[in-house]
N, C-alpha and C. Protein backbone atom coordinates (compact mmCIF):
# COMPACT_ATOMS: atom_id res chain seq x y z
N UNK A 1 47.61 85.37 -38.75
CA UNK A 1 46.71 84.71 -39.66
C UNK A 1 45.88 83.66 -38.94
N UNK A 2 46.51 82.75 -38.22
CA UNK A 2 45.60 81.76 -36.99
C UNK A 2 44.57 82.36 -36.46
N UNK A 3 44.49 83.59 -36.35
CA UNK A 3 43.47 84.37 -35.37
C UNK A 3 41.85 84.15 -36.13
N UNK A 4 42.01 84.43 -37.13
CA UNK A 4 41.07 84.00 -38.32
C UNK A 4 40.26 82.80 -38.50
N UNK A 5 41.02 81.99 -38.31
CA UNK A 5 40.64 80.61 -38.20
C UNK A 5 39.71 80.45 -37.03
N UNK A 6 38.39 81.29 -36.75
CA UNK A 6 37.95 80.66 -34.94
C UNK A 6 37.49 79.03 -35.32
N UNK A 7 36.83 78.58 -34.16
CA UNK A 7 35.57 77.66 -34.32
C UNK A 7 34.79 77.41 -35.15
N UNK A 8 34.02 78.79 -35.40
CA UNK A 8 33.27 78.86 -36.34
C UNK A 8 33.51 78.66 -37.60
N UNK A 9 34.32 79.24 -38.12
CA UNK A 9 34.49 79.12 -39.50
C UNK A 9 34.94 77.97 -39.64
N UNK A 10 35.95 77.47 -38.87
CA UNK A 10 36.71 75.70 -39.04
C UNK A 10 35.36 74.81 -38.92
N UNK A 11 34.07 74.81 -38.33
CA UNK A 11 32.95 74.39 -38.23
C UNK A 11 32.35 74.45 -39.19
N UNK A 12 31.68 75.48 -39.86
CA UNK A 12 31.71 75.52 -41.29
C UNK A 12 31.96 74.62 -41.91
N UNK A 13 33.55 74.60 -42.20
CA UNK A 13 34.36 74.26 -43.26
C UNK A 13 34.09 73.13 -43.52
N UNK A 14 33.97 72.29 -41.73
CA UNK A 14 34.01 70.79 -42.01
C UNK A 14 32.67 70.20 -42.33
N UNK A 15 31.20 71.33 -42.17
CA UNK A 15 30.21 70.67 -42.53
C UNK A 15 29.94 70.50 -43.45
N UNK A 16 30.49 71.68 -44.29
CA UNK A 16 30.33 71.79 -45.62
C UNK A 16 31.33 69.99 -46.88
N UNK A 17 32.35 70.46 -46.19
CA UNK A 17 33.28 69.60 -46.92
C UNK A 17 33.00 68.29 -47.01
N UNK A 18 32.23 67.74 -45.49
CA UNK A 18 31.75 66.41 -45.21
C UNK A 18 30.20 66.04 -45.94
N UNK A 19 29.45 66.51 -45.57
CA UNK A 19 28.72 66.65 -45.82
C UNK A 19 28.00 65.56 -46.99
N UNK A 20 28.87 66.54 -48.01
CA UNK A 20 28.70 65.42 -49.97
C UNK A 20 29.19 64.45 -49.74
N UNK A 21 30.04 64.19 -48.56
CA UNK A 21 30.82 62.74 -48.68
C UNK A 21 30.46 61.37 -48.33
N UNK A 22 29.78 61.72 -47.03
CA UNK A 22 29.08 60.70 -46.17
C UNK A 22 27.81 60.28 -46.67
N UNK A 23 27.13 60.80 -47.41
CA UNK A 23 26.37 60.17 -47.92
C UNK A 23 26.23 58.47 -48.62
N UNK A 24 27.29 58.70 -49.30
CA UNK A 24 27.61 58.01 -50.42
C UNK A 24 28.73 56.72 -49.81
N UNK A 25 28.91 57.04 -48.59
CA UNK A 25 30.07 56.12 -47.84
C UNK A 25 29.35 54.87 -46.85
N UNK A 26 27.94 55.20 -46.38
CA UNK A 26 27.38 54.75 -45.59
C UNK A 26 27.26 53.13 -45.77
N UNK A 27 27.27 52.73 -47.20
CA UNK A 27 26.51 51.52 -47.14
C UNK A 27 27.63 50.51 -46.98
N UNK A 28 27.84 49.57 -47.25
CA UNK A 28 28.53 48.26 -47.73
C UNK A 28 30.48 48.48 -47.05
N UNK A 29 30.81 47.03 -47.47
CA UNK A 29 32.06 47.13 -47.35
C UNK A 29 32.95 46.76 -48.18
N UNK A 30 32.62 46.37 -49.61
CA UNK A 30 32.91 46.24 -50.58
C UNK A 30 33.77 47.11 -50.97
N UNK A 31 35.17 47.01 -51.00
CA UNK A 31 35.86 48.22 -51.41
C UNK A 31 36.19 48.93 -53.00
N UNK A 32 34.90 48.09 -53.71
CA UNK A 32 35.08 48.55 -55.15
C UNK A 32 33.71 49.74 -54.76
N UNK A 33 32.52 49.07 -53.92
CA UNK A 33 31.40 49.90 -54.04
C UNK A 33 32.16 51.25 -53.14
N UNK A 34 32.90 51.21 -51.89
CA UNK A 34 33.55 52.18 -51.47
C UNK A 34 34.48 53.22 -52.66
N UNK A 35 35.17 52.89 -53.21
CA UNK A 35 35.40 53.31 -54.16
C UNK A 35 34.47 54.08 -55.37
N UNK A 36 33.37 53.42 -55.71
CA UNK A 36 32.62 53.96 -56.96
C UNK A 36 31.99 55.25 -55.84
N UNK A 37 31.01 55.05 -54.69
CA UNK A 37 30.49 56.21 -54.11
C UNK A 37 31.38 57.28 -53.88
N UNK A 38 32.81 56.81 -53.21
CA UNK A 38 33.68 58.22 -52.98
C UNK A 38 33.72 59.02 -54.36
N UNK A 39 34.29 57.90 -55.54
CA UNK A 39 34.76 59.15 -56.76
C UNK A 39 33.82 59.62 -56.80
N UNK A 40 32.34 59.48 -56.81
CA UNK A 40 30.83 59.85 -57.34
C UNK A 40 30.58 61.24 -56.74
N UNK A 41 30.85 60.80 -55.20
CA UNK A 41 30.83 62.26 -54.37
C UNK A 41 31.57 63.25 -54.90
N UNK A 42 32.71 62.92 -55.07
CA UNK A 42 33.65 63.95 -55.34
C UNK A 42 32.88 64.67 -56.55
N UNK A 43 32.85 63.83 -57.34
CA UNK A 43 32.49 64.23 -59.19
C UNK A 43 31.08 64.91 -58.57
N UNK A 44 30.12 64.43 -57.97
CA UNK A 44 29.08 65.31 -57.76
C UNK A 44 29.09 66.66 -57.12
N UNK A 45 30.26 67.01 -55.98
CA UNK A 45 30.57 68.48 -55.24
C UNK A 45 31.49 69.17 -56.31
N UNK A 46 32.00 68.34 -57.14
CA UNK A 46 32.60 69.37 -58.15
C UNK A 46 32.05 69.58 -58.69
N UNK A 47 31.28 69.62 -59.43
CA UNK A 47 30.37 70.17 -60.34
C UNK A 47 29.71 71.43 -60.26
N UNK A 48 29.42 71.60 -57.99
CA UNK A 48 29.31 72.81 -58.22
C UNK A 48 29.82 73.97 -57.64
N UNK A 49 31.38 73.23 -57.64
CA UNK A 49 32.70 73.95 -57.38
C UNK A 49 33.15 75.19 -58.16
N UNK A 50 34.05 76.08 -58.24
CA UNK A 50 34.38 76.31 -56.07
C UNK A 50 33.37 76.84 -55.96
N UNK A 51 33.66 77.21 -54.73
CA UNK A 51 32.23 77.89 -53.99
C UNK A 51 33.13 78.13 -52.57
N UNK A 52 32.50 79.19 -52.09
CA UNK A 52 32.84 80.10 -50.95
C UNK A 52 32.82 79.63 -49.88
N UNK A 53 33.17 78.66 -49.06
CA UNK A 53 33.05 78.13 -47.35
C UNK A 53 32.68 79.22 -46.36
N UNK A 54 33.64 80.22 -46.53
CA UNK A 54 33.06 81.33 -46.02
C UNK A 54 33.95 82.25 -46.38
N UNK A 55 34.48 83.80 -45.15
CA UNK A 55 34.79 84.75 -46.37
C UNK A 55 36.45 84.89 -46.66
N UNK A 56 37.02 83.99 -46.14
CA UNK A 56 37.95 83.24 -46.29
C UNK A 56 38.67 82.36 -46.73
N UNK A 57 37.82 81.63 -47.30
CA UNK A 57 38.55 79.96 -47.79
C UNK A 57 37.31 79.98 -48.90
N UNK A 58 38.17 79.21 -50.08
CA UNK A 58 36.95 78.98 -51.12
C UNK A 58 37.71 77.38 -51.30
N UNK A 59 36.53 76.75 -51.74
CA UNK A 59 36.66 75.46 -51.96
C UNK A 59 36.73 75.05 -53.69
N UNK A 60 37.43 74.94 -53.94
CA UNK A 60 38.09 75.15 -55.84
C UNK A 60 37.82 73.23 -55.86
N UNK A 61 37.77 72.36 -55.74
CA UNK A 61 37.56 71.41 -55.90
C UNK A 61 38.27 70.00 -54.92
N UNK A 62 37.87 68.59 -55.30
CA UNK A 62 37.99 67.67 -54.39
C UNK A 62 38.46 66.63 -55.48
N UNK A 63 38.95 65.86 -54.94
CA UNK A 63 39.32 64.09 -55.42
C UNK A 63 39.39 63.20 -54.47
N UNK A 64 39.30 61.84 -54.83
CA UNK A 64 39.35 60.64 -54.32
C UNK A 64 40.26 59.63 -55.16
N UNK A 65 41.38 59.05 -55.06
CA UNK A 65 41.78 58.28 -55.37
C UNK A 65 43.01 57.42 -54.05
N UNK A 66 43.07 56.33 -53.96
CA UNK A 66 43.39 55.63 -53.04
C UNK A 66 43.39 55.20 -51.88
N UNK A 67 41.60 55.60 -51.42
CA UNK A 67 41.60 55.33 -50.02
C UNK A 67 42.18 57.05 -49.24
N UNK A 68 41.66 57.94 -50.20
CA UNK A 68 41.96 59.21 -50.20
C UNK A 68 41.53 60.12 -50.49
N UNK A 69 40.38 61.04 -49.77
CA UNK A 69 39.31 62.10 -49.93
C UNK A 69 39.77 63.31 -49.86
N UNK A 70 40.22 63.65 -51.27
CA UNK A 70 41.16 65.31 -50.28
C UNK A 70 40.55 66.80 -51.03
N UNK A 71 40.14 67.53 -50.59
CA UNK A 71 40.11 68.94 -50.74
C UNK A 71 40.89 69.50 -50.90
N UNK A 72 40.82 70.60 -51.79
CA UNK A 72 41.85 71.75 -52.27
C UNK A 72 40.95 72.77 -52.10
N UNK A 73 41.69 73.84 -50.88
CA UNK A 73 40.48 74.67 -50.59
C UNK A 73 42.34 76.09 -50.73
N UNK A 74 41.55 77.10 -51.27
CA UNK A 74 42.06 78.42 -51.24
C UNK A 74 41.94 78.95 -50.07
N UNK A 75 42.79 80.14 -49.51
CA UNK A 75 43.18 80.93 -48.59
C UNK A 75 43.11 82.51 -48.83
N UNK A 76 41.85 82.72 -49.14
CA UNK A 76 41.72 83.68 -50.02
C UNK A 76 42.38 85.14 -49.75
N UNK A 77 42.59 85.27 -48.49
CA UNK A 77 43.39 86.39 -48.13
C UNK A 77 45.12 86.82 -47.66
N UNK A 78 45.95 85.71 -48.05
CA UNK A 78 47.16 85.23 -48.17
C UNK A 78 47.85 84.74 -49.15
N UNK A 79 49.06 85.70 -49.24
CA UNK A 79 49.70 85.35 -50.22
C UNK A 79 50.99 84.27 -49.50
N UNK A 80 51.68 83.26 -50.77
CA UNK A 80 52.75 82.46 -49.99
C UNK A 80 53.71 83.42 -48.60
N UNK A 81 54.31 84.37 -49.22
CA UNK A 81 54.61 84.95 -48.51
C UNK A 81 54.78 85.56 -46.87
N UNK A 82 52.96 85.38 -46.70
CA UNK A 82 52.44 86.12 -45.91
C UNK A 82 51.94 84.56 -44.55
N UNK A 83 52.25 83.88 -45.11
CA UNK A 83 51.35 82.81 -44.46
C UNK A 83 52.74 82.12 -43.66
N UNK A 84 52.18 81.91 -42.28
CA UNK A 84 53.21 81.28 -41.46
C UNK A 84 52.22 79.51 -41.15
N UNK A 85 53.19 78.66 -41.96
CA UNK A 85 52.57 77.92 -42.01
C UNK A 85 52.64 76.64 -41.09
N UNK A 86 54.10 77.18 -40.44
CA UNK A 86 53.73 75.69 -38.83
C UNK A 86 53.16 76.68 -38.16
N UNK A 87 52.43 77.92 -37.79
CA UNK A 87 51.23 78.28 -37.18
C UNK A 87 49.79 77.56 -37.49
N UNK A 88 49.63 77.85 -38.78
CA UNK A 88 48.18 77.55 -40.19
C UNK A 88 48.42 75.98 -39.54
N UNK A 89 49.46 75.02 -39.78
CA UNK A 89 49.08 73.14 -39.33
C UNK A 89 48.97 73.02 -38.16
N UNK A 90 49.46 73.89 -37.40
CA UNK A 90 49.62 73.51 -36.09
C UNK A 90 48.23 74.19 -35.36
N UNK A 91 47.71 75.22 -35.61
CA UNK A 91 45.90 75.70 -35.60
C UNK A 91 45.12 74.60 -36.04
N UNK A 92 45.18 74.12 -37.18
CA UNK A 92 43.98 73.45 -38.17
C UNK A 92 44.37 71.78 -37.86
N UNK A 93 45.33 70.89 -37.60
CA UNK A 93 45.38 70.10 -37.50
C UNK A 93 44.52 69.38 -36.62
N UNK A 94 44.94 69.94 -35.41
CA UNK A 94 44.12 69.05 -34.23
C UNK A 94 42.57 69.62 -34.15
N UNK A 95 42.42 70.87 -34.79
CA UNK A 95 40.72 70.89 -34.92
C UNK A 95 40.21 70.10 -36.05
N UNK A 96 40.67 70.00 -37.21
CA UNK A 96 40.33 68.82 -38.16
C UNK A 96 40.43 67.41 -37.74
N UNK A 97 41.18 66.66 -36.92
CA UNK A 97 41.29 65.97 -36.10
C UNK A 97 40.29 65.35 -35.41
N UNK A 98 39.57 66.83 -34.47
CA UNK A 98 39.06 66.32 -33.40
C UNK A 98 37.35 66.40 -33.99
N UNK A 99 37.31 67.20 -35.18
CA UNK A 99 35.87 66.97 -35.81
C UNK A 99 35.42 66.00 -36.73
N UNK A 100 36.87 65.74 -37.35
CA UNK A 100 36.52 64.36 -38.33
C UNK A 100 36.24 62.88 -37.64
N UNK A 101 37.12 62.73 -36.31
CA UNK A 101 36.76 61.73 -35.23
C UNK A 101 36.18 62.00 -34.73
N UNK A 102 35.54 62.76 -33.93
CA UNK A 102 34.16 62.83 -33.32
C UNK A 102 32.70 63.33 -33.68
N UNK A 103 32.77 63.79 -34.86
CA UNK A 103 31.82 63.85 -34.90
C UNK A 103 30.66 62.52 -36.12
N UNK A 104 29.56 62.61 -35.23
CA UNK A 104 28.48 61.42 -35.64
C UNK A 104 28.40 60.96 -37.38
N UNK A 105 28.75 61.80 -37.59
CA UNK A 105 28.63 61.52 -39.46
C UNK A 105 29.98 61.41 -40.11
N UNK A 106 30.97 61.49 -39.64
CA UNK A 106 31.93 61.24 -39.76
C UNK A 106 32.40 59.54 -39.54
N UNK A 107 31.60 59.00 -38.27
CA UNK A 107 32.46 57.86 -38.59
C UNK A 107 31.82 56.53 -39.14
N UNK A 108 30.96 56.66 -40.14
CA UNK A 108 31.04 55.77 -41.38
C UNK A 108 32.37 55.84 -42.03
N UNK A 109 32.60 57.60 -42.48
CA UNK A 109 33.52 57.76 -43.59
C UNK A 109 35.07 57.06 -42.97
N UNK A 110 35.30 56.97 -41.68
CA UNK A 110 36.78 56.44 -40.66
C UNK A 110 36.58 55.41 -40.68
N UNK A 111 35.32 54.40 -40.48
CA UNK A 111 35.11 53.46 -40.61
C UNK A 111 35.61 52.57 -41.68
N UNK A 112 35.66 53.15 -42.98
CA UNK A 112 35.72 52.59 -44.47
C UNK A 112 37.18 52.73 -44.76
N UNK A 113 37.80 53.58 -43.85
CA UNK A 113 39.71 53.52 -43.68
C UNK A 113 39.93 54.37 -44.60
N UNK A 114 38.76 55.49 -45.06
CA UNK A 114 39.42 56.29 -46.02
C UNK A 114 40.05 57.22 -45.20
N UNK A 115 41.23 58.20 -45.30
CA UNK A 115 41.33 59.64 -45.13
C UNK A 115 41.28 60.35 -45.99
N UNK A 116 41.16 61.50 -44.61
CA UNK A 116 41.01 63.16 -45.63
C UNK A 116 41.74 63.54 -45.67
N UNK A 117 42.03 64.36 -46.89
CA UNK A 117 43.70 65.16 -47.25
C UNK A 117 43.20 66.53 -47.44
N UNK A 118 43.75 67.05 -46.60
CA UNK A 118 43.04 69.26 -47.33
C UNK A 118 44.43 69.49 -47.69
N UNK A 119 44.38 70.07 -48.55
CA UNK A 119 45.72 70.81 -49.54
C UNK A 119 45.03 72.38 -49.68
N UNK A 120 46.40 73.07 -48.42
CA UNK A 120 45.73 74.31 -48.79
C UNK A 120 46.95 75.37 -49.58
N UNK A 121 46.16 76.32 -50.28
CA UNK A 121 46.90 77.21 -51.28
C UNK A 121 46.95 78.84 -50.74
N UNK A 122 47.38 78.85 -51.25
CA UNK A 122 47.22 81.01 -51.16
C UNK A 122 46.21 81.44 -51.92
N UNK A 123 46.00 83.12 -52.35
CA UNK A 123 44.94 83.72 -53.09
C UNK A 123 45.48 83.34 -54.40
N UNK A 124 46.77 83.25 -54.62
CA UNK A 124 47.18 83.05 -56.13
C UNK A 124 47.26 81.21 -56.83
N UNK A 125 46.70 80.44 -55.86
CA UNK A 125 46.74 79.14 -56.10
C UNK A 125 47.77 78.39 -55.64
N UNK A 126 49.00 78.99 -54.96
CA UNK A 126 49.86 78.08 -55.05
C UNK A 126 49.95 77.48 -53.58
N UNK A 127 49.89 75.98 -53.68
CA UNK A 127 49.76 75.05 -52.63
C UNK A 127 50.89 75.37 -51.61
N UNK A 128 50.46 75.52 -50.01
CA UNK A 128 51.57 75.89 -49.44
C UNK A 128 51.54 74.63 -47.87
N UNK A 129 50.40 73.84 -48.41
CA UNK A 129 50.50 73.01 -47.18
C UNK A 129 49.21 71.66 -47.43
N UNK A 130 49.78 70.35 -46.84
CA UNK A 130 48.10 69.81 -46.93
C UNK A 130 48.45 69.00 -45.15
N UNK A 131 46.98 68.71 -45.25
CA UNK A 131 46.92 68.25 -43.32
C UNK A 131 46.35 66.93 -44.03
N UNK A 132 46.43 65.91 -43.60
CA UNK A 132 45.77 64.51 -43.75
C UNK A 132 45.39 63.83 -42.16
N UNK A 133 43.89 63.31 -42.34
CA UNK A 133 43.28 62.87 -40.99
C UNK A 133 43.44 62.09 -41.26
N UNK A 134 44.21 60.42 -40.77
CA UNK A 134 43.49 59.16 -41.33
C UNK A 134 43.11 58.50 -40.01
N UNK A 135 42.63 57.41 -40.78
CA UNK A 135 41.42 56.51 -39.72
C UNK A 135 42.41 56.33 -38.17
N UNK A 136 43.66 56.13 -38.71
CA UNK A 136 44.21 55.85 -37.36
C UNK A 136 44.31 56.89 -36.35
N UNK A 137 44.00 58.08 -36.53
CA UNK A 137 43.96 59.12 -36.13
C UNK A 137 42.89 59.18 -35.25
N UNK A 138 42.22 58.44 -35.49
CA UNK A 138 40.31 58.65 -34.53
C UNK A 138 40.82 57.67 -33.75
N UNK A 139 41.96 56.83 -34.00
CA UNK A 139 41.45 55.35 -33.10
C UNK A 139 42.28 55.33 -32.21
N UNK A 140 43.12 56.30 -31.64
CA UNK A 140 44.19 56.85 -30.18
C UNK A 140 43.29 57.16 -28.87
C-alpha cells in the first residue's frame, strides 16, 4: 500500500489541504483572532467538501479546535483490514513533516503554534490512524 503514496500525490495532498488554511493565519497574534480565522478556514473548505485530492484519498472534511487543524481524509482503496498501518505512519509521517516545516507557506501557520492532525480512515470510513505535525516538530 506505501508504494502508492509517491511524492506526487503526498505533494498534492499537502497543497491542497494547506492551502485554505494559510490564508486566514497570516495576520496578527492575537490568539482569539488566530482562532476566529482557523475555525473560518475550516468552515469555508468544508463547505466544499469532500472532494477528491487525488485518485486515492478523498478529503470528507476538516476542524479546528485547540490550537488544532486536523483533516479527515479517506483511503479510498483500503479496507481496515487491508492496510498495514506502521508502514502507512511510518511512509507519511516524515513526508508530512518535512513539507509542513519547510515549506514557505507553511510557516506562518507553525509560527501561530497551531498543529496539523490528519486522521486517516479506510473506504468504509472507519478511522485507522491520525499523524499530528506540531510546531515543535519544524523547530529540531
Amino acid at each position: 500500500m506505501v508504494n502508492k503514496y509517491n511524492t506526487k500525490y503526498l505533494q498534492a495532498l499537502l497543497i491542497y489541504l494547506m492551502a485554505g488554511i494559510l490564508y486566514g493565519c497570516s495576520q496578527g497574534d492575537d490568539p482569539e483572532e488566530i482562532h476566529i480565522m482557523a475555525k473560518n478556514t475550516s468552515n469555508a473548505m468544508n463547505s466544499n467538501l469532500p472532494d477528491m485530492v487525488n485518485q486515492d484519498m478523498l478529503l470528507l472534511e476538516t476542524d479546528y479546535e485547540d490550537m488544532v487543524f486536523s483533516y479527515y481524509v479517506s483511503v479510498l482503496n483500503y479496507s481496515l483490514d487491508s492496510v498495514d498501518i506502521g508502514a502507512f505512519v511510518e511512509y507519511m509521517r516524515p513526508n508530512l513533516v518535512e513539507n509542513v516545516c519547510t515549506l514557505d507557506r507553511h510557516q506562518n501557520f507553525i509560527n501561530k503554534d497551531i498543529s496539523i492532525r490528519y486522521v486517516y480512515s479506510d473506504k468504509n470510513q472507519v478511522e485507522f490512524t491520525e499523524i499530528i505535525v506540531q510546531p515543535a516538530d519544524c523547530r529540531k
